[in-house]
Each structure stands twice: as C-alpha cells, then as structure tokens.
N, C-alpha and C. Protein backbone atom coordinates (compact mmCIF):
# COMPACT_ATOMS: atom_id res chain seq x y z
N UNK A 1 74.54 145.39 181.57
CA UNK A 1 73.60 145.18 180.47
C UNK A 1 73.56 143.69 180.11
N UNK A 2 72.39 142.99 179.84
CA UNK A 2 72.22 141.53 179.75
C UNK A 2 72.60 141.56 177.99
N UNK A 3 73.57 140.83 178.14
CA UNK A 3 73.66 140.65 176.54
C UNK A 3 72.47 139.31 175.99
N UNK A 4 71.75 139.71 175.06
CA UNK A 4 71.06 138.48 174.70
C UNK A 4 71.27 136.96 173.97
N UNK A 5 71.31 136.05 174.33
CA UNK A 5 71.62 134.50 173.14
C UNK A 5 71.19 135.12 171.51
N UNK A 6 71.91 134.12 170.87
CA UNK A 6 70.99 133.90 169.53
C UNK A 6 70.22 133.33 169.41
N UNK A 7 69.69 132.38 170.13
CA UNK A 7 68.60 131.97 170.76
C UNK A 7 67.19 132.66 170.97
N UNK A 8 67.69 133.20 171.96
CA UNK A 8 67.03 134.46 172.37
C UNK A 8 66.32 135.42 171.49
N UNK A 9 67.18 136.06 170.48
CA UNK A 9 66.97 136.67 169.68
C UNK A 9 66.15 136.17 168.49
N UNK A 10 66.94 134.63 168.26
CA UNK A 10 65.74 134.53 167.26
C UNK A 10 64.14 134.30 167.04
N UNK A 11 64.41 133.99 168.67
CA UNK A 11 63.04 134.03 169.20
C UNK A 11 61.73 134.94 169.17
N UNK A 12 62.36 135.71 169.76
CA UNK A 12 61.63 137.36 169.71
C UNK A 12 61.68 137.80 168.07
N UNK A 13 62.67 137.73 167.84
CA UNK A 13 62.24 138.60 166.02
C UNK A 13 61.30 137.59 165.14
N UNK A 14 61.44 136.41 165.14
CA UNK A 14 60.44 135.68 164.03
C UNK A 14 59.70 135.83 165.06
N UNK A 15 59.02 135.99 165.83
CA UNK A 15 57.64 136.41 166.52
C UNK A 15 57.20 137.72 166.26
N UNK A 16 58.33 138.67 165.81
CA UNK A 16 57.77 140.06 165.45
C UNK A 16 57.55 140.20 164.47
N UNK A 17 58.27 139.35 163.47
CA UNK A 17 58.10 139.41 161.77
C UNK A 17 57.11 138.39 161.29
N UNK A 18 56.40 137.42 162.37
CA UNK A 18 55.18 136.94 162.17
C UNK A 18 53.77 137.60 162.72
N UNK A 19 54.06 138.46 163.86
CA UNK A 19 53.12 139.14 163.66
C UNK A 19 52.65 140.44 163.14
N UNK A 20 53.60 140.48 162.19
CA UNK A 20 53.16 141.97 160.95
C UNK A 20 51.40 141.59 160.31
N UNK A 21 51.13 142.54 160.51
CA UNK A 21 49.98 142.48 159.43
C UNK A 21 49.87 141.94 158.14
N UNK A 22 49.11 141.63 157.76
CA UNK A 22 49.18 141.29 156.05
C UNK A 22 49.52 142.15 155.28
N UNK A 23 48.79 143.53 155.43
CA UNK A 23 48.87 144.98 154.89
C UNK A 23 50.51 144.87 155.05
N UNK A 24 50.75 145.13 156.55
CA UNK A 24 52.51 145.72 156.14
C UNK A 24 53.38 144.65 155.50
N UNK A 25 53.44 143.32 155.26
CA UNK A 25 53.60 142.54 154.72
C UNK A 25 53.32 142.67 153.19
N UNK A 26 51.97 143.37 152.67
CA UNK A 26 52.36 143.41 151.41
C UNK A 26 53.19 144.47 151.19
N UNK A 27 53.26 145.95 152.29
CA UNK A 27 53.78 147.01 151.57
C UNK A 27 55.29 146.52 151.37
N UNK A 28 55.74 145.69 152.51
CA UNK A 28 57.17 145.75 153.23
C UNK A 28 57.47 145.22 151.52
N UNK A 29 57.13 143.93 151.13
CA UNK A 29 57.24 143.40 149.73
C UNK A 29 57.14 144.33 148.53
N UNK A 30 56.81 145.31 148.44
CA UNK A 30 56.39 146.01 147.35
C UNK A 30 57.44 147.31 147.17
N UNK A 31 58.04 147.85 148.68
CA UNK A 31 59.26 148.54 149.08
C UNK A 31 60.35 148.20 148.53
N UNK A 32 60.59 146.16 148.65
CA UNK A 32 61.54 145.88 148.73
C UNK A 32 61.94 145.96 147.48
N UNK A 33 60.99 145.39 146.88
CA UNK A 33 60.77 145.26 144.95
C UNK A 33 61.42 146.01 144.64
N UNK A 34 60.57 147.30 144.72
CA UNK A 34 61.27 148.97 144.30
C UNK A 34 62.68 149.21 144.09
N UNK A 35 63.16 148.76 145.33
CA UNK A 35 64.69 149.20 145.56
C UNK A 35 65.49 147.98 144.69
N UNK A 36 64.84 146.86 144.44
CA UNK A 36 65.72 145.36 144.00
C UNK A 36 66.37 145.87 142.79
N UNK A 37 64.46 146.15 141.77
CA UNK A 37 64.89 146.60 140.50
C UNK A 37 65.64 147.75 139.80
N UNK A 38 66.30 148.46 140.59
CA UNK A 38 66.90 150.23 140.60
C UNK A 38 67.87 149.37 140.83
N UNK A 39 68.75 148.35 141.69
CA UNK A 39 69.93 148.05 142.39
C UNK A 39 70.30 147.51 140.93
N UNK A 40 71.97 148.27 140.54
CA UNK A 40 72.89 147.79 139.69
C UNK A 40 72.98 146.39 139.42
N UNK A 41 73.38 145.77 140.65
CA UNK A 41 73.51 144.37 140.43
C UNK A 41 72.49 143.60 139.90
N UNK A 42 71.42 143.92 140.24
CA UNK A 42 70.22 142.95 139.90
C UNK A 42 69.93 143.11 138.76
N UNK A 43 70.35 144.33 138.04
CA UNK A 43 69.88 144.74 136.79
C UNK A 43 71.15 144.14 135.59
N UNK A 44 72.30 143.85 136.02
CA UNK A 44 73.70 143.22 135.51
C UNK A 44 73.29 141.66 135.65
N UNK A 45 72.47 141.22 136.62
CA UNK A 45 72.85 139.67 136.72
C UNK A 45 72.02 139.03 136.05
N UNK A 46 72.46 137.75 136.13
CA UNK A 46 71.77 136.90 134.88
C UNK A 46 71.00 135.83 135.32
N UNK A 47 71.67 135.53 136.42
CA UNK A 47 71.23 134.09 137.46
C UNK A 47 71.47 134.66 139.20
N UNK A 48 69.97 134.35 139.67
CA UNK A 48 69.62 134.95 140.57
C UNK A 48 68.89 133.93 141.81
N UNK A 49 69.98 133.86 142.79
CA UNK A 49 69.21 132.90 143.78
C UNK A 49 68.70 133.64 144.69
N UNK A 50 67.40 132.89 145.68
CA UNK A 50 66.77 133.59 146.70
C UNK A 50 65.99 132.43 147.23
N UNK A 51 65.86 132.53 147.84
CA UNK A 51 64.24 132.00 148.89
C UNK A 51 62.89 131.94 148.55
N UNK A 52 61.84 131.30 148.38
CA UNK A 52 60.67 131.97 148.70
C UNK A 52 59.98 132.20 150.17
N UNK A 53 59.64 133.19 150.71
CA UNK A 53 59.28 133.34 152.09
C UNK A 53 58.61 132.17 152.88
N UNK A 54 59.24 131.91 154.22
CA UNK A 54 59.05 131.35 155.00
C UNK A 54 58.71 131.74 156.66
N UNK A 55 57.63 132.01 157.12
CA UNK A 55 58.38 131.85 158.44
C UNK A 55 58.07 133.52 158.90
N UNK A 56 57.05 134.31 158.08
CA UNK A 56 57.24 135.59 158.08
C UNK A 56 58.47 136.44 157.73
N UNK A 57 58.77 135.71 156.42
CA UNK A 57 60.11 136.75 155.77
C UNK A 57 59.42 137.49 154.96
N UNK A 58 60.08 138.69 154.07
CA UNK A 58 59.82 139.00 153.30
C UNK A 58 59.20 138.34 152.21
N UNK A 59 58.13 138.89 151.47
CA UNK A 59 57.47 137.76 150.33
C UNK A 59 58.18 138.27 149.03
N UNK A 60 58.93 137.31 148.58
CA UNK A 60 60.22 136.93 147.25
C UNK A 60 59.42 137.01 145.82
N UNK A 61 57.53 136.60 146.46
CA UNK A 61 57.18 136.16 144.90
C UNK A 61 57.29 137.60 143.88
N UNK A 62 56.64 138.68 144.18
CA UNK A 62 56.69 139.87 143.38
C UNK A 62 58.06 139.78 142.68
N UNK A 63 59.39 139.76 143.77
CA UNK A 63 60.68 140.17 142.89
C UNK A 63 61.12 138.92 141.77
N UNK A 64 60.59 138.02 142.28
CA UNK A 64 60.62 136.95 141.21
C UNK A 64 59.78 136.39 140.01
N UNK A 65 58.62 137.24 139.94
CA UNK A 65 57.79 137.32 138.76
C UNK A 65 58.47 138.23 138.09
N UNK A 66 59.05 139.05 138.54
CA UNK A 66 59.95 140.85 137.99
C UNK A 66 60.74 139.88 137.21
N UNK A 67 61.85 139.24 137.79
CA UNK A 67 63.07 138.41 137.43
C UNK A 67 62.34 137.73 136.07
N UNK A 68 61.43 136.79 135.97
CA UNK A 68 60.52 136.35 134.74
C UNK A 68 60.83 137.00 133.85
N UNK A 69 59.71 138.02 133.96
CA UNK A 69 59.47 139.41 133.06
C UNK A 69 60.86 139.99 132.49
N UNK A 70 61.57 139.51 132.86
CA UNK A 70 62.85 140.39 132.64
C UNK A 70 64.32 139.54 132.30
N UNK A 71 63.34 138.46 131.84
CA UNK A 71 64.84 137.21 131.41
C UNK A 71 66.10 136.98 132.20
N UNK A 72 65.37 137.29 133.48
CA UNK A 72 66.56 136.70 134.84
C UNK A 72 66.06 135.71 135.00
N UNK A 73 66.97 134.25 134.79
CA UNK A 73 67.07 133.25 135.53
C UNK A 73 66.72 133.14 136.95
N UNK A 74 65.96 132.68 137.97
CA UNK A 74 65.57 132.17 139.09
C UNK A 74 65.91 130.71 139.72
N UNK A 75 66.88 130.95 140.42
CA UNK A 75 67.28 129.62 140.96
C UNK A 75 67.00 129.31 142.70
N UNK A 76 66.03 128.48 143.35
CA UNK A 76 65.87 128.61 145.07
C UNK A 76 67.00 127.30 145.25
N UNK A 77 67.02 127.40 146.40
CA UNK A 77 68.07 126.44 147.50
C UNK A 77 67.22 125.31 147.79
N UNK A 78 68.07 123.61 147.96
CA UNK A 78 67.39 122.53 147.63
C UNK A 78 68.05 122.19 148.93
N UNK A 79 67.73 121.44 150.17
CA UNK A 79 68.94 121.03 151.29
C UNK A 79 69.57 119.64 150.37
N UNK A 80 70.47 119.47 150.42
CA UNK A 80 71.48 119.12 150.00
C UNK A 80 70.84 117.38 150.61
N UNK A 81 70.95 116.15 149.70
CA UNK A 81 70.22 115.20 150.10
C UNK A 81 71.36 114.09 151.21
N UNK A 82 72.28 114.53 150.51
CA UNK A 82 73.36 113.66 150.65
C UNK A 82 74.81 114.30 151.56
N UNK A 83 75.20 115.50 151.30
CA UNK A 83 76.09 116.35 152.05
C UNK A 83 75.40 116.87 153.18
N UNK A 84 75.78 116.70 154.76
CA UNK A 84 74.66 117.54 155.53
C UNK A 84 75.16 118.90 155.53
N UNK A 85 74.24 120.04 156.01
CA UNK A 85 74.81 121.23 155.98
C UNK A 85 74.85 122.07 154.86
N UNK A 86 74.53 120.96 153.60
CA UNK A 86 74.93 122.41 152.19
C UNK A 86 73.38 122.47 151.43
N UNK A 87 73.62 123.48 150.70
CA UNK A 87 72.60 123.74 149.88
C UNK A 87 73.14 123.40 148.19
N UNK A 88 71.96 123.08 147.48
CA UNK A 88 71.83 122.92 145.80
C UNK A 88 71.22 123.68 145.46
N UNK A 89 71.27 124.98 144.25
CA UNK A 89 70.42 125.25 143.53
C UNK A 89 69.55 124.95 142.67
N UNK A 90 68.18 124.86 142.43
CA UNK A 90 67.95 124.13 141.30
C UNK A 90 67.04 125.61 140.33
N UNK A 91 67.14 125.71 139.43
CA UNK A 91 66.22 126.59 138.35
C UNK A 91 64.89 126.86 138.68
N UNK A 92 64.08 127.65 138.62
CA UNK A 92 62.69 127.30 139.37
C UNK A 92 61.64 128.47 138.49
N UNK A 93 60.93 127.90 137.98
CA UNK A 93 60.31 128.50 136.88
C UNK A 93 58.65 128.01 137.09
N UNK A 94 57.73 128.65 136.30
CA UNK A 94 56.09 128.46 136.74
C UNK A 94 55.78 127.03 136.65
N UNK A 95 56.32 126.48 135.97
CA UNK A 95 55.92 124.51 136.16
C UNK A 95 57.29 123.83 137.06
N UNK A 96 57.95 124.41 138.08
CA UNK A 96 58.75 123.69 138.55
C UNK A 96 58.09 122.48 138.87
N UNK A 97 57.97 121.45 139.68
CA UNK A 97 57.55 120.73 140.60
C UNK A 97 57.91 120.72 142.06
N UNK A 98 57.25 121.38 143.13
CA UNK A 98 57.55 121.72 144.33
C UNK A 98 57.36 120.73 145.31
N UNK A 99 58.16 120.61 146.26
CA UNK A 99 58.02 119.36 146.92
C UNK A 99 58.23 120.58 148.76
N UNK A 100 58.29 119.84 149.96
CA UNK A 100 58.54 120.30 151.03
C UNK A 100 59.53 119.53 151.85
N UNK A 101 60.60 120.05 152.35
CA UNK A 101 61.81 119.90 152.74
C UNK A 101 61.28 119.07 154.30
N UNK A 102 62.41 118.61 155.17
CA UNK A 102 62.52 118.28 156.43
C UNK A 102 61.82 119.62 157.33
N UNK A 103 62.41 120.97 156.65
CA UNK A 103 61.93 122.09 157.84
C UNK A 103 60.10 122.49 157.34
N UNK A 104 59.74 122.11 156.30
CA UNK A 104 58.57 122.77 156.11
C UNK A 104 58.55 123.71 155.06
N UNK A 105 59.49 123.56 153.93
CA UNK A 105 60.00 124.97 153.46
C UNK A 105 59.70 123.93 151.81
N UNK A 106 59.34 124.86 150.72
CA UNK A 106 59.42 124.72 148.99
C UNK A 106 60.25 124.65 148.82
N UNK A 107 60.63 124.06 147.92
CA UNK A 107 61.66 123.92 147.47
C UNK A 107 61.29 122.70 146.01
N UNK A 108 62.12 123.09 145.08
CA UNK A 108 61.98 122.39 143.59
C UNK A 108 62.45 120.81 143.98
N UNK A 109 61.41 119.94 143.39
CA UNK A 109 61.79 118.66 143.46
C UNK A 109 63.37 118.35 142.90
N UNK A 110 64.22 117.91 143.60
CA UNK A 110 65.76 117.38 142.98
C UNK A 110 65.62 117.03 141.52
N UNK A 111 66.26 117.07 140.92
CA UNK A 111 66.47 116.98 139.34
C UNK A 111 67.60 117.73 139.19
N UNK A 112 68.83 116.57 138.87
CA UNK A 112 70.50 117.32 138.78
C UNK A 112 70.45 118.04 137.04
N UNK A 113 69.76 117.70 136.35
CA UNK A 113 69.18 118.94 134.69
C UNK A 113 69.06 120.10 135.23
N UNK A 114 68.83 120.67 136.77
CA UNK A 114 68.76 121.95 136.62
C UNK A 114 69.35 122.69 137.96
N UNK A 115 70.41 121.94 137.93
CA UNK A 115 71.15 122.34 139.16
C UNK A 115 72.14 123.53 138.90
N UNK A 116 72.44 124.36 139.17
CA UNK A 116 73.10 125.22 138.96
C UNK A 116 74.36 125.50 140.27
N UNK A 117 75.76 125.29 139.81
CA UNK A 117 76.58 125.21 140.43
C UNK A 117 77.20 126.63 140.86
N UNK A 118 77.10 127.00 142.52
CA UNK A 118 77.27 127.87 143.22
C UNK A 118 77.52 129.35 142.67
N UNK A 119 78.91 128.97 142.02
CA UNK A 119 79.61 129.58 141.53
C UNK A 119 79.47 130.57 140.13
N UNK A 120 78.37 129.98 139.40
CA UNK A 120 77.64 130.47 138.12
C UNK A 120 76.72 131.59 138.79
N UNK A 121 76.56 131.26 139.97
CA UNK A 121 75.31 132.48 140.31
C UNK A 121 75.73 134.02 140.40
N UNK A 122 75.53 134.82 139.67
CA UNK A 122 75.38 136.33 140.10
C UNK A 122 75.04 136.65 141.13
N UNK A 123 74.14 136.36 141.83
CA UNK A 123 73.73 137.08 143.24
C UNK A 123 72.72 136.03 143.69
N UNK A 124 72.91 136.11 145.03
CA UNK A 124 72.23 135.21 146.13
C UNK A 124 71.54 135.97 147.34
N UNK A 125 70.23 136.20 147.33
CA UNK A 125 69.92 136.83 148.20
C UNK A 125 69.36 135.68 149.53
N UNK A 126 69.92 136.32 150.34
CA UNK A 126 70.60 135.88 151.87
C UNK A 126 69.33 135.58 152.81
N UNK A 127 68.61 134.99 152.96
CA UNK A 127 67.50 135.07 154.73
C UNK A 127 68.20 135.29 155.28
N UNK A 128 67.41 135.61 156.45
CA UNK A 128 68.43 135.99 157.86
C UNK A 128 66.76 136.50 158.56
N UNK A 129 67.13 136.00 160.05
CA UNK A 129 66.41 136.10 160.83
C UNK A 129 66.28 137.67 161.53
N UNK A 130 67.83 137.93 161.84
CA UNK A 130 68.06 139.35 162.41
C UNK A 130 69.54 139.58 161.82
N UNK A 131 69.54 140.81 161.83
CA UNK A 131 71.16 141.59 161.35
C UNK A 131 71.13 142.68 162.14
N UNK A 132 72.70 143.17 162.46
CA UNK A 132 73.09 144.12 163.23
C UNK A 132 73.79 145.50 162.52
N UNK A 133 74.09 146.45 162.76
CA UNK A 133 74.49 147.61 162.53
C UNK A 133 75.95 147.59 161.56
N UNK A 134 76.38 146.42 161.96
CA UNK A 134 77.75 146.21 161.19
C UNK A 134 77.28 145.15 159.81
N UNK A 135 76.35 144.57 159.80
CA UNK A 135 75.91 143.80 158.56
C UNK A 135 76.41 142.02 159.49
N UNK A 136 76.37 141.81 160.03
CA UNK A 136 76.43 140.38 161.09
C UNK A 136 74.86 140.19 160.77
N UNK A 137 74.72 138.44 160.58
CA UNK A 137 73.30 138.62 160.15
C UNK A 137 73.35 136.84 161.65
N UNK A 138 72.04 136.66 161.53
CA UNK A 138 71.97 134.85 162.03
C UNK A 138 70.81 134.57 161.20
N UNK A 139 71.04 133.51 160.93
CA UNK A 139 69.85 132.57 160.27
C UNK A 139 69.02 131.64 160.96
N UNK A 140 68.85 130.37 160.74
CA UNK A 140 67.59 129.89 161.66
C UNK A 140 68.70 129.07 162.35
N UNK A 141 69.98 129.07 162.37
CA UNK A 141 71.08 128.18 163.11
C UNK A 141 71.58 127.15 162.14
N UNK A 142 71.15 126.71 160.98
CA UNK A 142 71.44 125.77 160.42
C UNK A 142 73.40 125.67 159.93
N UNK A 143 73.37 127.04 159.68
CA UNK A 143 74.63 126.96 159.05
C UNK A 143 75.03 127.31 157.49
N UNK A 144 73.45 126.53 157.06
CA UNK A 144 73.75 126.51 155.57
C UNK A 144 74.65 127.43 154.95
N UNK A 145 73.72 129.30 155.19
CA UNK A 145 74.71 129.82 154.17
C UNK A 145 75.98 130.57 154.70
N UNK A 146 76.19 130.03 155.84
CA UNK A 146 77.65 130.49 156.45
C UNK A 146 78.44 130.03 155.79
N UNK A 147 78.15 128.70 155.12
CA UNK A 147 78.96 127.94 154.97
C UNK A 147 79.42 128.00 153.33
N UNK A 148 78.26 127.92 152.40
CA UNK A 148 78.08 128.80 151.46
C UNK A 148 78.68 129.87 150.97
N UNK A 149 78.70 130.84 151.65
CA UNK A 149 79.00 132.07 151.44
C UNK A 149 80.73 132.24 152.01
N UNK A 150 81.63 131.32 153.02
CA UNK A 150 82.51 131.43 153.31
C UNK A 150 83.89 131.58 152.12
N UNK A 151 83.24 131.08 150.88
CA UNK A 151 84.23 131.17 149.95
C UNK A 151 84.49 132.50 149.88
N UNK A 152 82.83 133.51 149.71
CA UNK A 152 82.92 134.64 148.84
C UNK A 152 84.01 135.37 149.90
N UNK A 153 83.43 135.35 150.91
CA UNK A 153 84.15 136.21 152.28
C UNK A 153 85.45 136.43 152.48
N UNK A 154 86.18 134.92 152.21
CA UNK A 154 87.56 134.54 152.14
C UNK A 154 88.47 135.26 150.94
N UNK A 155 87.85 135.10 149.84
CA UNK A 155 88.28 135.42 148.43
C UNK A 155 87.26 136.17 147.93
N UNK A 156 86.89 136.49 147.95
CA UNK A 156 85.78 137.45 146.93
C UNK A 156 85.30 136.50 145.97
N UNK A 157 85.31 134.63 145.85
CA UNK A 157 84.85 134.30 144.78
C UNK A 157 83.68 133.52 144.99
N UNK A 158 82.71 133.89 143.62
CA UNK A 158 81.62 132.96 144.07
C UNK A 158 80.14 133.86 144.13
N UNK A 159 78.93 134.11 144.06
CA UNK A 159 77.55 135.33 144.25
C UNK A 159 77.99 136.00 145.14
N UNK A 160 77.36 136.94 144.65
CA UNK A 160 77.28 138.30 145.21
C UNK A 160 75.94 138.25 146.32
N UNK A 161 76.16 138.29 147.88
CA UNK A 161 75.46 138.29 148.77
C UNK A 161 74.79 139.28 149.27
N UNK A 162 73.08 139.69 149.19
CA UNK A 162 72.38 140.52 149.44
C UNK A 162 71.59 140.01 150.27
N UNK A 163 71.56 140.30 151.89
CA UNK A 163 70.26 140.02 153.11
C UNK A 163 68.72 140.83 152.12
N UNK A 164 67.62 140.41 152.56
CA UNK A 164 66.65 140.74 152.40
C UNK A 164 66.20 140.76 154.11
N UNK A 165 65.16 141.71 154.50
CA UNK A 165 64.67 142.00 155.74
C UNK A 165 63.73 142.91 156.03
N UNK A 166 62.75 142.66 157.30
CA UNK A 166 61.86 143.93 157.16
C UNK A 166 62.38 144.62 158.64
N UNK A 167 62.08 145.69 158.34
CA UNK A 167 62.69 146.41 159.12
C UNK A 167 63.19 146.51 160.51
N UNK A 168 61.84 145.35 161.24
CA UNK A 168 61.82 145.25 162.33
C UNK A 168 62.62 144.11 163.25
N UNK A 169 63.77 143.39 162.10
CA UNK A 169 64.29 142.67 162.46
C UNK A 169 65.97 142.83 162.70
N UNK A 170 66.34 144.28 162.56
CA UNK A 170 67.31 144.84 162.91
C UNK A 170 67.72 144.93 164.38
N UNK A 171 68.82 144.41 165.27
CA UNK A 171 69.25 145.28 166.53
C UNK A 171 70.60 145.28 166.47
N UNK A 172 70.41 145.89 167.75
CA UNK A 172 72.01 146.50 167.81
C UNK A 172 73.12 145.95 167.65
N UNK A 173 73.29 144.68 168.61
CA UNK A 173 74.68 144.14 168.14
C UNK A 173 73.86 142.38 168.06
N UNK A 174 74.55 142.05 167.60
CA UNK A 174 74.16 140.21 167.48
C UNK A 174 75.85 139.75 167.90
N UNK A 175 75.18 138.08 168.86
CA UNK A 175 76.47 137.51 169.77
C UNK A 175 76.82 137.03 167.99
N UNK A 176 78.12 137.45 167.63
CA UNK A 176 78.75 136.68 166.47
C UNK A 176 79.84 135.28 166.87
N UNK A 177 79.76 134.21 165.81
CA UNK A 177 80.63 133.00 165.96
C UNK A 177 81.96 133.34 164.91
N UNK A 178 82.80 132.51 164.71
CA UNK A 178 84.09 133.08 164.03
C UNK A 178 83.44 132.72 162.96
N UNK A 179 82.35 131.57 162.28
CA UNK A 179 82.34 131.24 161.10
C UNK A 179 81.01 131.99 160.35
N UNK A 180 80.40 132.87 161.37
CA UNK A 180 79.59 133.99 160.44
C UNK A 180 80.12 134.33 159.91
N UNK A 181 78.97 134.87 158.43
CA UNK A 181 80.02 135.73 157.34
C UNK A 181 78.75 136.79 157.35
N UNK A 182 79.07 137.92 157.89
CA UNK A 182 78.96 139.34 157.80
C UNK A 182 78.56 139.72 155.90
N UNK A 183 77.48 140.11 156.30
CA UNK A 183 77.17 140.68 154.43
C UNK A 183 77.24 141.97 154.25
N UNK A 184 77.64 142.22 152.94
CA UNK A 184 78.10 143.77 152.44
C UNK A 184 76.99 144.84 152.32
N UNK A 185 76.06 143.62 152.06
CA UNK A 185 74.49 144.78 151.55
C UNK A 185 73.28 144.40 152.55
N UNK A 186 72.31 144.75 152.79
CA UNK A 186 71.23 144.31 153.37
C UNK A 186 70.07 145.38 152.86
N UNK A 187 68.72 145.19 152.61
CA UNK A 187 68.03 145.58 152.05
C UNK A 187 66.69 145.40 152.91
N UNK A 188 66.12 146.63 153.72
CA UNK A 188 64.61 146.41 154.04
C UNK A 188 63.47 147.82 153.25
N UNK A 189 62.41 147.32 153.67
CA UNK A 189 61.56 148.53 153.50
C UNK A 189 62.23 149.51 153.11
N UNK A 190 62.77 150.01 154.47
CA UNK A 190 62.55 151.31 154.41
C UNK A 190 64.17 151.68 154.19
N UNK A 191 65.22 150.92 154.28
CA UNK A 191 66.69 151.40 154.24
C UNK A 191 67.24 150.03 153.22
N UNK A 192 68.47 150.99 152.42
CA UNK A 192 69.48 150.10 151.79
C UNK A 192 70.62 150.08 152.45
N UNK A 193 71.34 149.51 153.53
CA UNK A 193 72.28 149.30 154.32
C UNK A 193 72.98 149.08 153.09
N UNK A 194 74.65 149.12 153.38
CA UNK A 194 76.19 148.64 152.70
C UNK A 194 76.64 148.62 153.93
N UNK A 195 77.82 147.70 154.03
CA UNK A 195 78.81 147.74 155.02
C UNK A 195 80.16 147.49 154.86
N UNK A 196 80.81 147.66 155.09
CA UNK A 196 82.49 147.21 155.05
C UNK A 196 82.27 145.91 155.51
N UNK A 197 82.75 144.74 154.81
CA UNK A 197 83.00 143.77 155.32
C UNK A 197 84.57 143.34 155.49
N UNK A 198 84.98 143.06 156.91
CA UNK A 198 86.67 142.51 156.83
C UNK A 198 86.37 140.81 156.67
N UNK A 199 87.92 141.06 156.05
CA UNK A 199 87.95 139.95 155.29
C UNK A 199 89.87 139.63 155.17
C-alpha cells in the first residue's frame, strides 16, 4: 500500500474543500454553528480564538456573529512580526481594522491594546487541512499551532483546542512528526469526533 506525503495530502484535500459548492459550504457552516452553540465549552468560555476562513475552510463568520450576540469575546491569530513561527492574538470586533498577512490571510492590524495573551484564552479553535481517525490533524506546514498548542499537550495548560472541518477532509491515517499535537475534539458537519489524546 503507497503510504501518502503530507504533501500529498494536502494537496488533494484543499482541492476538495475548494471545490465544494457554495450551497454545501453554506450548509457545512450552518451544521457547524448548530453543534458550536449546544457544545459546553463554548457556552462556559469567555474568550474565544479562531480563524476566519481561508482557503476553502469552514466559514467562522456565522459562529462569530453568535459569539457577538452572546458577549463572547472574539480574538483571530496575527503572524507574529518579530518571533518567526508564532502567532498573537488580537480582539477582533465589527470596526477592527483588517490588514492581509504574507500568506493572503485577515487578520487585525497589530495593536499590542488588544493583544490577548495565549494563556487567557478559553478555547482556540484549530484549522487544519486534514485529520485522521485518531484526532492527528496537519495544517498548511507552517508549524504555527503545533507549536502553540505544545504547552496544552505537555501539561494540560493553556486553551482548550477544538479542529473545525468539513467532512470531506478526513482520512485514514496521516504521516505524523513527533512535534504534532493530536487534538481531543474535532468538529464537522456531520460528526462531533473526541479522542484520547496521549500525553
């Protein structure tokens, strides 16, 4: 059996999750919603990081107008100007000021007034390109939130990590590196995955 690259893989899935329809694209978003606002955690937390879609991900804006409506804090990921490899949160609200990163991606103009340090966050919901059966996810290769998230993995300290995904970006096994960090929850359409994560 040909085992596939991550390469490979990420290839083929952001080609499948870009060519969804618009239609299943809004439902996949409207699924995801559903299940966000029912999930314990989201309904406990106070400060809430995520993405806005890129790239044919899931579309973030619905669950984050919800978050508005509902006096959850909204914080997206800033690439880090000065550290390579890390991410900043910054607050991100209807007059942010949006600027576009090195990759092509929104993100809130820098302003350290609304930075929010890692560790304050309740929950961080995760991109990921593809995830596997055990909760092993890959991202676009960067690293960022491997790196990120290695605290929580190590120690339990630090947001609570939730993948977002549409369905079709699931397979069987993904080639894993030692410094992936495997997530506990993953969330598409149509399924709420949990997993054992070792640690």
């Amino acid at each position: 059996m040909l085992i596939k690259s991550a390469q490979q893989i990420r290839k083929e899935i952001r080609q499948l999750r870009n060519n969804l329809p618009l239609s299943t694209q809004a439902r996949d978003a409207q699924q995801v919603l559903l299940q966000l606002i029912r999930h314990p955690k989201v309904q406990q937390a106070k400060k809430i990081a995520l993405s806005l879609n890129f790239d044919g991900e899931i579309n973030t804006l619905p669950f984050i107008k919800w978050c508005w409506e509902n006096s959850k804090q909204v914080y997206l990921p800033v690439v880090h100007p000065f550290s390579k490899g890390h991410l900043l949160f910054l607050h991100y609200s209807k007059d942010t000021e949006m600027l576009k990163n090195q990759y092509g991606i929104a993100e809130p103009k820098l302003d350290q007034r609304f930075i929010c340090p890692v560790k304050q966050l309740d929950l961080i919901f995760t991109p990921l390109v593809a995830f596997d059966k055990q909760g092993n996810r890959i991202g676009m290769g960067g690293g960022y939130y491997d790196r990120m998230l290695a605290p929580w993995f190590i120690e339990q300290s630090g947001p609570y990590p939730i993948g977002l995904a549409h369905d079709c970006q699931q397979v069987e096994h993904l080639p894993i590196e030692p410094w992936d960090v495997p997530l506990p929850e993953i969330i598409t359409p149509s399924k709420h995955y949990t997993f054992t994560t070792k640690n």
